[in-house]
C-alpha atoms as a PDB file:
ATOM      1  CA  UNK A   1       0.000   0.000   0.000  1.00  0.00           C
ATOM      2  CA  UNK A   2       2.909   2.547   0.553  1.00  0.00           C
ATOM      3  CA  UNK A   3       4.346   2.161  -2.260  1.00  0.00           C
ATOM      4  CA  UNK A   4       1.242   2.464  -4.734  1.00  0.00           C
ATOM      5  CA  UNK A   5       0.942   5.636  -2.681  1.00  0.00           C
ATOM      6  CA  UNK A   6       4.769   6.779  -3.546  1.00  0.00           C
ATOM      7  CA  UNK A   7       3.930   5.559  -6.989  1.00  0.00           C
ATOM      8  CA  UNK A   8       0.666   7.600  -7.363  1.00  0.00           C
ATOM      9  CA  UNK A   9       2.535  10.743  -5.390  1.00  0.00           C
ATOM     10  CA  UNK A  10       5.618  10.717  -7.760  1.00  0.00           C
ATOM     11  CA  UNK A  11       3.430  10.095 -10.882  1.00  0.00           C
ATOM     12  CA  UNK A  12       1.350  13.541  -9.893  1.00  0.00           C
ATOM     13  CA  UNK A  13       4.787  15.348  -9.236  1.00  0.00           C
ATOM     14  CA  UNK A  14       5.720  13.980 -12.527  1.00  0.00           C
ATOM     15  CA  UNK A  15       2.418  15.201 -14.758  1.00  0.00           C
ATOM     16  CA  UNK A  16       2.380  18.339 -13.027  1.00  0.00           C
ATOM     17  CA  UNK A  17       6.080  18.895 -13.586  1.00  0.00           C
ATOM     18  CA  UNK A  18       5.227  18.367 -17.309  1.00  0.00           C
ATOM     19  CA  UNK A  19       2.541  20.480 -17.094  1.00  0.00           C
ATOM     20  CA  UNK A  20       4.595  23.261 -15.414  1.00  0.00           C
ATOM     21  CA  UNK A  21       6.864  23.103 -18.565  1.00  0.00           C
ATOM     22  CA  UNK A  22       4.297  23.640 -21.514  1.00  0.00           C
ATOM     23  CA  UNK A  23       2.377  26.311 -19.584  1.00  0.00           C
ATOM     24  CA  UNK A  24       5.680  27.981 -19.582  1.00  0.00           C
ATOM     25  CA  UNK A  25       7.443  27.201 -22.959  1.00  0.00           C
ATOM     26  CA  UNK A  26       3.815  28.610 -24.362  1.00  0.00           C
ATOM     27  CA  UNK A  27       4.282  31.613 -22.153  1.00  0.00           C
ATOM     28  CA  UNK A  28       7.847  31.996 -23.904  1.00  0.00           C
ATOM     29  CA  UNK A  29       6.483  31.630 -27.253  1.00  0.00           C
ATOM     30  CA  UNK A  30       3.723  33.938 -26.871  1.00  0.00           C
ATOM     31  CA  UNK A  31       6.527  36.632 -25.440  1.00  0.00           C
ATOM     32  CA  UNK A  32       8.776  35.642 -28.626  1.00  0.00           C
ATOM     33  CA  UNK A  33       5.717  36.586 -31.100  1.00  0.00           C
ATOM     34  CA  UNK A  34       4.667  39.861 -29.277  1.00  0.00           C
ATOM     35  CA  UNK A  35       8.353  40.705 -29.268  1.00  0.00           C
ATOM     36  CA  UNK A  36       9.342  40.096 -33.056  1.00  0.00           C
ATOM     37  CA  UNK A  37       6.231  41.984 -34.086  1.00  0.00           C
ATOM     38  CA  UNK A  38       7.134  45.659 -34.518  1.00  0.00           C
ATOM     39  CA  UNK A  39       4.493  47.927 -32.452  1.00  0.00           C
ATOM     40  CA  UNK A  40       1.859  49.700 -34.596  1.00  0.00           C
ATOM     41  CA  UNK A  41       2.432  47.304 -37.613  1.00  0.00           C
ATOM     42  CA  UNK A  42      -0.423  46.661 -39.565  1.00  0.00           C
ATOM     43  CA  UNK A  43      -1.542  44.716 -42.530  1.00  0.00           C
ATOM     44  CA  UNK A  44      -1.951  47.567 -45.340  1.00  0.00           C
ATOM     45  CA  UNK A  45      -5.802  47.613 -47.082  1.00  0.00           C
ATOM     46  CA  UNK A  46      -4.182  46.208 -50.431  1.00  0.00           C
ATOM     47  CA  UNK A  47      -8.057  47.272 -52.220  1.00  0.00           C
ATOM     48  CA  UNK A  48      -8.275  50.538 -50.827  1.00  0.00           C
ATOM     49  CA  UNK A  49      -4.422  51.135 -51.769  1.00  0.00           C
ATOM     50  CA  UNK A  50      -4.605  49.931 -54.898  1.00  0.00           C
ATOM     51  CA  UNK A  51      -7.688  52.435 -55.984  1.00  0.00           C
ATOM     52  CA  UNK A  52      -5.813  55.175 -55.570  1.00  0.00           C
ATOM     53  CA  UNK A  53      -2.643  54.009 -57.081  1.00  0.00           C
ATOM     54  CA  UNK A  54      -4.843  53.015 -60.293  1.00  0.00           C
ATOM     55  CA  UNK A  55      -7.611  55.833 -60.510  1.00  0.00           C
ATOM     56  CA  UNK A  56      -6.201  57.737 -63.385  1.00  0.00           C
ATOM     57  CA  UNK A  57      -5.457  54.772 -65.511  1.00  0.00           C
ATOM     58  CA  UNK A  58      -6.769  53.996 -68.611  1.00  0.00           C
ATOM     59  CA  UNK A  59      -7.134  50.199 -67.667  1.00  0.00           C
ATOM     60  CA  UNK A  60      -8.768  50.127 -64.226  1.00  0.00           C
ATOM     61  CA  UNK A  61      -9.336  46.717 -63.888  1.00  0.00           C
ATOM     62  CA  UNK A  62      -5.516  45.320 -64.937  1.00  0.00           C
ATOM     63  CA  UNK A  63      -4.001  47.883 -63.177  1.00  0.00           C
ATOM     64  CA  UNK A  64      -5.826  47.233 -59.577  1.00  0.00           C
ATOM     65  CA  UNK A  65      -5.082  43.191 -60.177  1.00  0.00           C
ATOM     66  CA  UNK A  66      -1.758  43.864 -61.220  1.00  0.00           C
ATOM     67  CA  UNK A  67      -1.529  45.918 -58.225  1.00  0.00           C
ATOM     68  CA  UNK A  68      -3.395  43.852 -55.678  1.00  0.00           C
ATOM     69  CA  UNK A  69      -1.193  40.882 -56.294  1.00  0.00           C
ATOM     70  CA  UNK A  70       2.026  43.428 -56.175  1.00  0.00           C
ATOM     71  CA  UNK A  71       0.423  44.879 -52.777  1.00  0.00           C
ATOM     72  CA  UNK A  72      -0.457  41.265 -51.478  1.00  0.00           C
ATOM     73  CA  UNK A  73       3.287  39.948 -51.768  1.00  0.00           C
ATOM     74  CA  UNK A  74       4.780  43.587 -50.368  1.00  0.00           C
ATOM     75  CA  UNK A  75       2.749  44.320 -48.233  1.00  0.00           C
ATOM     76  CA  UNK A  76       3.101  48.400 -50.063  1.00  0.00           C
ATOM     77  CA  UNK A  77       1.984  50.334 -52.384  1.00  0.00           C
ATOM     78  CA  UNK A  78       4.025  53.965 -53.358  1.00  0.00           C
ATOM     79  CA  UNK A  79       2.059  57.011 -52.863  1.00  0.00           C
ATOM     80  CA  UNK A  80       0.322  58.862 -55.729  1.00  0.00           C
ATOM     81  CA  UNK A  81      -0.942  57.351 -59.270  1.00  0.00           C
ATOM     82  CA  UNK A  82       2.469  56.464 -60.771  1.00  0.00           C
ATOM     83  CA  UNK A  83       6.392  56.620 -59.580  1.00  0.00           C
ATOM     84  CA  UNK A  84       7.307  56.926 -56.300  1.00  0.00           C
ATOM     85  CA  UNK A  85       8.751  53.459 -56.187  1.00  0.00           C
ATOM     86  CA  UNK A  86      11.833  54.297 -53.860  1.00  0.00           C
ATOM     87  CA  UNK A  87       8.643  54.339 -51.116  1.00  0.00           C
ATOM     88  CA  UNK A  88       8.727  50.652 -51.419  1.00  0.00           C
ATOM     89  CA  UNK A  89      11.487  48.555 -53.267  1.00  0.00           C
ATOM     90  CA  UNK A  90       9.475  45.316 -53.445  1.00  0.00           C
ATOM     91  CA  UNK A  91       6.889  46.818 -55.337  1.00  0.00           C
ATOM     92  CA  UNK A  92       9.473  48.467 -57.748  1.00  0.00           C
ATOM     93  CA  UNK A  93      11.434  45.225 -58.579  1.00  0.00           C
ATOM     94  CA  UNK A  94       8.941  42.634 -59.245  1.00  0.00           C
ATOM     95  CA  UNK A  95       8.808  41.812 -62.669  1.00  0.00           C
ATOM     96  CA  UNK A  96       6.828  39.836 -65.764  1.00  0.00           C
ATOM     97  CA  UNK A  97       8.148  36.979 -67.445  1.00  0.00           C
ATOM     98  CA  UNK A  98       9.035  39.552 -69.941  1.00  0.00           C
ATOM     99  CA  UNK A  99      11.075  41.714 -67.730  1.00  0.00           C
ATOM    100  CA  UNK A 100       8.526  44.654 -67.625  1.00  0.00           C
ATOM    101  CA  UNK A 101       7.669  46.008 -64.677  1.00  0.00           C
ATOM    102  CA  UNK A 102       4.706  43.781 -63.184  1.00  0.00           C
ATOM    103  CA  UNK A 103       3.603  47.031 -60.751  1.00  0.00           C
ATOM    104  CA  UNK A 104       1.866  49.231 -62.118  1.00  0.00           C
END
């Protein structure tokens, strides 16, 4: 009987021990996350961006795809209708199959 008890006793130090561990490795990675995400940083409205980059074009609709799939993998879009690409490199370097710019 005293030893099922030491058994049952060491097994309970044991799980909570375990327990103990993941509430605080979970802890760590939670305080890892918040940490590597720079304050203020927020997802940019790639729609909202994008009709104002493209409202004086002549081709609405290719320019606001062309620029919603440029805005989705920068996560940018320059100011203004046109130029301005030294606002965000990414957007300025992609590049068609052809070699054209891909941004409008």
């Amino acid at each position: 009987m005293a030893i099922s008890n030491i058994l049952m006793v060491s097994f309970l130090f044991m799980f909570s021990l375990v327990i103990l561990q993941l509430v605080e490795s979970d802890d760590q990675m939670i305080i890892k996350n918040v940490a590597e995400t720079p304050v203020g940083l927020q997802k940019i409205d790639c729609v909202e961006a994008c009709a104002a980059r493209c409202q004086l074009s002549s081709r609405q609709r290719l320019c606001k795809r062309a620029c919603g799939t440029c805005c989705a993998r920068c996560d940018c879009v320059p100011p203004g209708t046109s130029g301005n690409y030294d606002a965000c490199p990414c957007y300025a370097n992609m590049t068609t199959h052809g070699g054209r710019h891909k941004c409008p």
